[in-house]
C-alpha atoms as a PDB file:
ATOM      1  CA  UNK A   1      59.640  59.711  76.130  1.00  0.00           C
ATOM      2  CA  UNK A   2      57.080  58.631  78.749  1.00  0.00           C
ATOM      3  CA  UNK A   3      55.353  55.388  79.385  1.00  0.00           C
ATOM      4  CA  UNK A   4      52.238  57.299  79.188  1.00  0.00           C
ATOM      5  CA  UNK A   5      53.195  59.141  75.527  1.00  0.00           C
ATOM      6  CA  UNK A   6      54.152  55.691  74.379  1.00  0.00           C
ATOM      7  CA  UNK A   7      51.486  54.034  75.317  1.00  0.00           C
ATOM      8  CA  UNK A   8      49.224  57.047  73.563  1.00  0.00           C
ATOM      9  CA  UNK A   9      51.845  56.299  70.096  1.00  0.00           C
ATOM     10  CA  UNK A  10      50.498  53.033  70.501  1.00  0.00           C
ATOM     11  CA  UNK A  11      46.859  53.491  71.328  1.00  0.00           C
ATOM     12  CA  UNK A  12      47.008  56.366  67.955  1.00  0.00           C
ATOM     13  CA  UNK A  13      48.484  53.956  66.043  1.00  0.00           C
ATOM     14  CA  UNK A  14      46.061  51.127  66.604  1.00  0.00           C
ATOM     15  CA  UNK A  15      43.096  53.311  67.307  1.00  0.00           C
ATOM     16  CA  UNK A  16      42.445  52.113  70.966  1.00  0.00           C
ATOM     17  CA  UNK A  17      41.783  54.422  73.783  1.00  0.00           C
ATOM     18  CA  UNK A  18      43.952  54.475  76.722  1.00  0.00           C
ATOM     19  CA  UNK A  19      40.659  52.134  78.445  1.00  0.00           C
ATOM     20  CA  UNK A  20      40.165  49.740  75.798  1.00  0.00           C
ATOM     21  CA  UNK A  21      44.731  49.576  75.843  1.00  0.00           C
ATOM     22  CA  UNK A  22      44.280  49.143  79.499  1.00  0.00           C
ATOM     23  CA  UNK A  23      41.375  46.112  79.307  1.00  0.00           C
ATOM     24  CA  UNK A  24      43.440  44.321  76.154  1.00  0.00           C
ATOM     25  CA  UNK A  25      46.642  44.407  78.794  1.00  0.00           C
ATOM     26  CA  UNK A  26      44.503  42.542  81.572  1.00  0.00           C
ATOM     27  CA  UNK A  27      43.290  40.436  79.160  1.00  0.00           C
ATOM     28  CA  UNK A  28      46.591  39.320  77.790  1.00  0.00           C
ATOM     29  CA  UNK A  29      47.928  38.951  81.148  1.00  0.00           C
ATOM     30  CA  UNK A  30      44.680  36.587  81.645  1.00  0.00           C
ATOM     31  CA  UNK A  31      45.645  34.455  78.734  1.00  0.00           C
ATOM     32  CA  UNK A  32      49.060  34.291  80.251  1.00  0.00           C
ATOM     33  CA  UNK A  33      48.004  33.612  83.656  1.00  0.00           C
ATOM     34  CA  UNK A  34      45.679  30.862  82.058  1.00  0.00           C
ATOM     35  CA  UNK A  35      48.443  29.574  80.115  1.00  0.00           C
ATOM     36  CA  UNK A  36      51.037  29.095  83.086  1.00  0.00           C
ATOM     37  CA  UNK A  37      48.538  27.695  85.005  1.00  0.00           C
ATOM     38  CA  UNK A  38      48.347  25.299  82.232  1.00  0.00           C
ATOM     39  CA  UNK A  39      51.844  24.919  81.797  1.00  0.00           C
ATOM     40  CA  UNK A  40      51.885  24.054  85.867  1.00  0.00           C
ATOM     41  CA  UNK A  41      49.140  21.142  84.913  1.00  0.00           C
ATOM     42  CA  UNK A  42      50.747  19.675  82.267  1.00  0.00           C
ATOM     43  CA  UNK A  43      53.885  19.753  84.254  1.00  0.00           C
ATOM     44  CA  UNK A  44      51.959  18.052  86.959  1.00  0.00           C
ATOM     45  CA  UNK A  45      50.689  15.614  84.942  1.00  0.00           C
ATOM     46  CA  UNK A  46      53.967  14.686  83.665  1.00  0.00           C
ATOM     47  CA  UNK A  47      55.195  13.954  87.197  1.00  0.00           C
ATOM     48  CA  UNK A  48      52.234  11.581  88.019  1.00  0.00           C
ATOM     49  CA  UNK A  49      52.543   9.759  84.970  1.00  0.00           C
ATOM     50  CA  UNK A  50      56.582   9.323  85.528  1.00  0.00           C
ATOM     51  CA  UNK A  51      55.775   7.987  88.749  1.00  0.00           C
ATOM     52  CA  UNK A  52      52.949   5.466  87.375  1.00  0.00           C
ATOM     53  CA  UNK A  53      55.372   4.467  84.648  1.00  0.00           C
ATOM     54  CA  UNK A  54      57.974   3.768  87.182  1.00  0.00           C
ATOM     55  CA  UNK A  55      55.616   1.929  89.428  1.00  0.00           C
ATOM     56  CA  UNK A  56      54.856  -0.357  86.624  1.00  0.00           C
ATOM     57  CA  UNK A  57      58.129  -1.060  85.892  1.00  0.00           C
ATOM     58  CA  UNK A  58      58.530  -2.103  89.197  1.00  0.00           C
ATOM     59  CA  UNK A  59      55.908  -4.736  89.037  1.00  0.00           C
ATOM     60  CA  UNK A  60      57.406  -5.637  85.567  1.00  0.00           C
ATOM     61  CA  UNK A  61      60.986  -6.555  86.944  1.00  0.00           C
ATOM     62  CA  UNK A  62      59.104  -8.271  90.048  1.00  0.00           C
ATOM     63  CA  UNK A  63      56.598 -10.061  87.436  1.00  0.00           C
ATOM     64  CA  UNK A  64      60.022 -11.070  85.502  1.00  0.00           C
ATOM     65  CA  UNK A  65      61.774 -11.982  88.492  1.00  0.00           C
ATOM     66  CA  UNK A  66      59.116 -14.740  90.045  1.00  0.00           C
ATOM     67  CA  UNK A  67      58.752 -15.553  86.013  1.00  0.00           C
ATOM     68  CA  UNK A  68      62.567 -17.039  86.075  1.00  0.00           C
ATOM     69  CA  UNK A  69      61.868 -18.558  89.525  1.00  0.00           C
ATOM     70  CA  UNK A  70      58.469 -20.623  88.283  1.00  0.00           C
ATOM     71  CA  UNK A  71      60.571 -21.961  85.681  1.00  0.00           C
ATOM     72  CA  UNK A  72      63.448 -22.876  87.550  1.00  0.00           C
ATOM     73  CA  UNK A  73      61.250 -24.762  89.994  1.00  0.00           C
ATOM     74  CA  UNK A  74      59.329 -26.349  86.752  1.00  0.00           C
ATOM     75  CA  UNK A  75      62.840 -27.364  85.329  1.00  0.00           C
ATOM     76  CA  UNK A  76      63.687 -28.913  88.581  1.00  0.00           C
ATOM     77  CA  UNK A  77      60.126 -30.654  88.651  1.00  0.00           C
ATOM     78  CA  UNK A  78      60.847 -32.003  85.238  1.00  0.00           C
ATOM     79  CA  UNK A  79      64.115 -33.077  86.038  1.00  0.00           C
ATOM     80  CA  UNK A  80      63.037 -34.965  89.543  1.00  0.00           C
ATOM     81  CA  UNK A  81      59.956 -36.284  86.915  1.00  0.00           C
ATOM     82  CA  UNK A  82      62.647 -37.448  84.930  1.00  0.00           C
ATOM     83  CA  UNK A  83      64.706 -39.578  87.724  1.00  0.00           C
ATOM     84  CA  UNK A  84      61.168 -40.727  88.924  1.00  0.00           C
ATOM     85  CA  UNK A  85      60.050 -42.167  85.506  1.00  0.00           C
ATOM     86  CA  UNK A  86      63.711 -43.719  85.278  1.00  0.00           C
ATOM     87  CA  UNK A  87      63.789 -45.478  88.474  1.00  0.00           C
ATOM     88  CA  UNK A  88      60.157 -46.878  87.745  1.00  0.00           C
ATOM     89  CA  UNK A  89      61.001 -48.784  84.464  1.00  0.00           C
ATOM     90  CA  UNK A  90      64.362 -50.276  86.141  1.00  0.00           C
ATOM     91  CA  UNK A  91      61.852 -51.815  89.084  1.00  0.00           C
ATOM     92  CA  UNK A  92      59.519 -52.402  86.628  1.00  0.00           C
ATOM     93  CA  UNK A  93      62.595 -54.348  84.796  1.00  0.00           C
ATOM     94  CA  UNK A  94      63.647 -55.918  87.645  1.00  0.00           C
ATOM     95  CA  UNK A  95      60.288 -56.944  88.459  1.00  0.00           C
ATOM     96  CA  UNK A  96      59.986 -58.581  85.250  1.00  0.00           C
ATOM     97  CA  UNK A  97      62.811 -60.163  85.371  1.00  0.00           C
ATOM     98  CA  UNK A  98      61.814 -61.563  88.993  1.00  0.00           C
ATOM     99  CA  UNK A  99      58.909 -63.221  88.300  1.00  0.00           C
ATOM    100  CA  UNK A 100      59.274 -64.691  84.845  1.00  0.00           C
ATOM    101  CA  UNK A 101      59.305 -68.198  84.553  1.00  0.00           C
ATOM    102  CA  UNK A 102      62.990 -69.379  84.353  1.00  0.00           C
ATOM    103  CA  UNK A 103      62.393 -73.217  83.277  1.00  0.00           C
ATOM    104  CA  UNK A 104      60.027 -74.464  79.980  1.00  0.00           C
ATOM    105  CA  UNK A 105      57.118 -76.438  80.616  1.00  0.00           C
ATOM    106  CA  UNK A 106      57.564 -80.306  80.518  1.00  0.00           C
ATOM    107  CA  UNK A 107      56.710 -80.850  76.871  1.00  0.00           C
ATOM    108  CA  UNK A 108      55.193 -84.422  78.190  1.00  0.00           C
ATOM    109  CA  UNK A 109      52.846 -83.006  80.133  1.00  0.00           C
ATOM    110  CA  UNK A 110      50.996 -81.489  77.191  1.00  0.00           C
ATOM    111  CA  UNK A 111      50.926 -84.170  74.640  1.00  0.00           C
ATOM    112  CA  UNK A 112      48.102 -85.531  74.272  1.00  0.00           C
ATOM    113  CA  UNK A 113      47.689 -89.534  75.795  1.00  0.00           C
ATOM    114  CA  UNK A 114      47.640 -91.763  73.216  1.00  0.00           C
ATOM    115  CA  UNK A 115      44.325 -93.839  72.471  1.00  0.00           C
ATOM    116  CA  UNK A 116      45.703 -96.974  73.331  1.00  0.00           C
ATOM    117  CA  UNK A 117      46.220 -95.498  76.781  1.00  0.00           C
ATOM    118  CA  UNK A 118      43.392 -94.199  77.403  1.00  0.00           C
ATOM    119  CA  UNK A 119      41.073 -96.969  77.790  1.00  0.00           C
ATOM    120  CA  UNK A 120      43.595 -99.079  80.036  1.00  0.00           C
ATOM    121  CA  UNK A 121      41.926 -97.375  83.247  1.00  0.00           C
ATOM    122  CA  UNK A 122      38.337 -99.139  82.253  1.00  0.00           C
ATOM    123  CA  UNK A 123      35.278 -98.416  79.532  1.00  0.00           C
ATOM    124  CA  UNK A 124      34.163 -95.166  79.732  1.00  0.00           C
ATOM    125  CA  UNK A 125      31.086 -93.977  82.057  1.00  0.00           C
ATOM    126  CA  UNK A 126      28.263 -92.124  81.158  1.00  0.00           C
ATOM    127  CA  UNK A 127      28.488 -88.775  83.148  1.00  0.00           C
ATOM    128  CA  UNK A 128      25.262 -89.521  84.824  1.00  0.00           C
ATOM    129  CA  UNK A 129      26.827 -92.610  86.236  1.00  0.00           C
ATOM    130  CA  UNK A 130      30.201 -91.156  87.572  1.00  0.00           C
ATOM    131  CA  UNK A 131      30.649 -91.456  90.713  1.00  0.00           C
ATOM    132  CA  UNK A 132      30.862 -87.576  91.507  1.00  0.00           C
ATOM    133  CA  UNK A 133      27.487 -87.395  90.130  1.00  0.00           C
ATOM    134  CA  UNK A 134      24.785 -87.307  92.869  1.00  0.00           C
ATOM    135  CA  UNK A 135      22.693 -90.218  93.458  1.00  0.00           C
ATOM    136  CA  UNK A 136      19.783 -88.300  93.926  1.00  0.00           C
ATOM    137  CA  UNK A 137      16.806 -88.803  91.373  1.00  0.00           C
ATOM    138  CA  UNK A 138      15.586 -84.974  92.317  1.00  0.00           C
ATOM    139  CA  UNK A 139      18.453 -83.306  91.223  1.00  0.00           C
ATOM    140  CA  UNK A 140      19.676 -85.626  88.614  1.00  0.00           C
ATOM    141  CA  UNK A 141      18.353 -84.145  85.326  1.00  0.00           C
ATOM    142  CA  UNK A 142      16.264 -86.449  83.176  1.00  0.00           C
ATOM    143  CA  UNK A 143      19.066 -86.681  80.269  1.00  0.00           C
ATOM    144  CA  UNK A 144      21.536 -88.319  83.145  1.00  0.00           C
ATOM    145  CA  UNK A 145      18.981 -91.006  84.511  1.00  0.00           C
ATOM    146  CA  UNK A 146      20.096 -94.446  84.304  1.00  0.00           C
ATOM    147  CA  UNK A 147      17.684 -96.173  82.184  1.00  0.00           C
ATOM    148  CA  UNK A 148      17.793 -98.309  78.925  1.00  0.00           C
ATOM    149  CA  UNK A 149      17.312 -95.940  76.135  1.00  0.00           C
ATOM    150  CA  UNK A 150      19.203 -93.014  75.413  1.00  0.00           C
ATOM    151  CA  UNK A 151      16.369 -91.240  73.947  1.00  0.00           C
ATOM    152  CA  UNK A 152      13.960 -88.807  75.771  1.00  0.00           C
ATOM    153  CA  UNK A 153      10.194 -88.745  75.345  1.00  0.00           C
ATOM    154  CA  UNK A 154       8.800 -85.968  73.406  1.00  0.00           C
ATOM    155  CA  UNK A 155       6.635 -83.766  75.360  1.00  0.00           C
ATOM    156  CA  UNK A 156       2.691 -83.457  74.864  1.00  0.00           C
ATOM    157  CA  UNK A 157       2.155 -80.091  73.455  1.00  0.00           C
END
């Protein structure tokens, strides 16, 4: 049998004409045309995103890899910290130690004098009479002048 008896089998059975056959076959090859072509961009698109992937996990392991150097250099910060903070309290310490005072106080030296002792120098002087007062009646307030009474006037309102 022929191509061209089969294909009229066909066409009888389905009720096309040998031009309507003809226009289904180029439109089927269309379809599959359209369909490799999208086979092609799906394949292409595949590829790019592979090689995106890939490129991201190459900035990953470089991400990770200055990651575990940042902390090595922060544990060896820490640790130098560490030494640093150490050898301040020992000078602190020994800076303590270096300027503490070593020997008490004289225990007589802050006991009071005992009254009997105290007047043996002379009676006691008014302050405005000591000698390191100043002997001059403009500065010497009017409490501290030398006169009879110990009492004060009483301003005139």
């Amino acid at each position: 049998m022929s191509i061209a008896q089969d294909i009229r089998t066909k066409v009888s059975h389905r009720g096309l004409t040998p031009w309507q056959l003809i226009q289904k076959i180029s439109r089927l090859e269309r379809e599959a045309d359209n369909r490799t072509c999208v086979m092609v961009e799906m394949a292409t698109r595949i590829d790019e995103l592979t090689a995106e992937r890939n490129q991201l996990e190459n900035q990953l392991d470089t991400a990770a890899i200055d990651l575990s150097t940042a902390l090595d250099d922060l544990r060896i910060a820490r640790q130098e910290t560490a030494r640093t903070q150490d050898a301040l309290t020992a000078t602190q310490a020994k800076l303590a130690n270096a300027t503490a005072v070593s020997d008490l106080p004289q225990l007589t030296a802050t006991q009071p004098i005992p009254i009997v002792q105290r007047f043996d120098s002379g009676p006691v002087i008014r302050l405005g009479r000591s000698p390191l007062a100043t002997t001059d009646p403009g500065r010497v307030p009017t409490w501290a002048r030398d006169d009879d009474e110990d009492t004060q006037p009483i301003p005139a309102a």
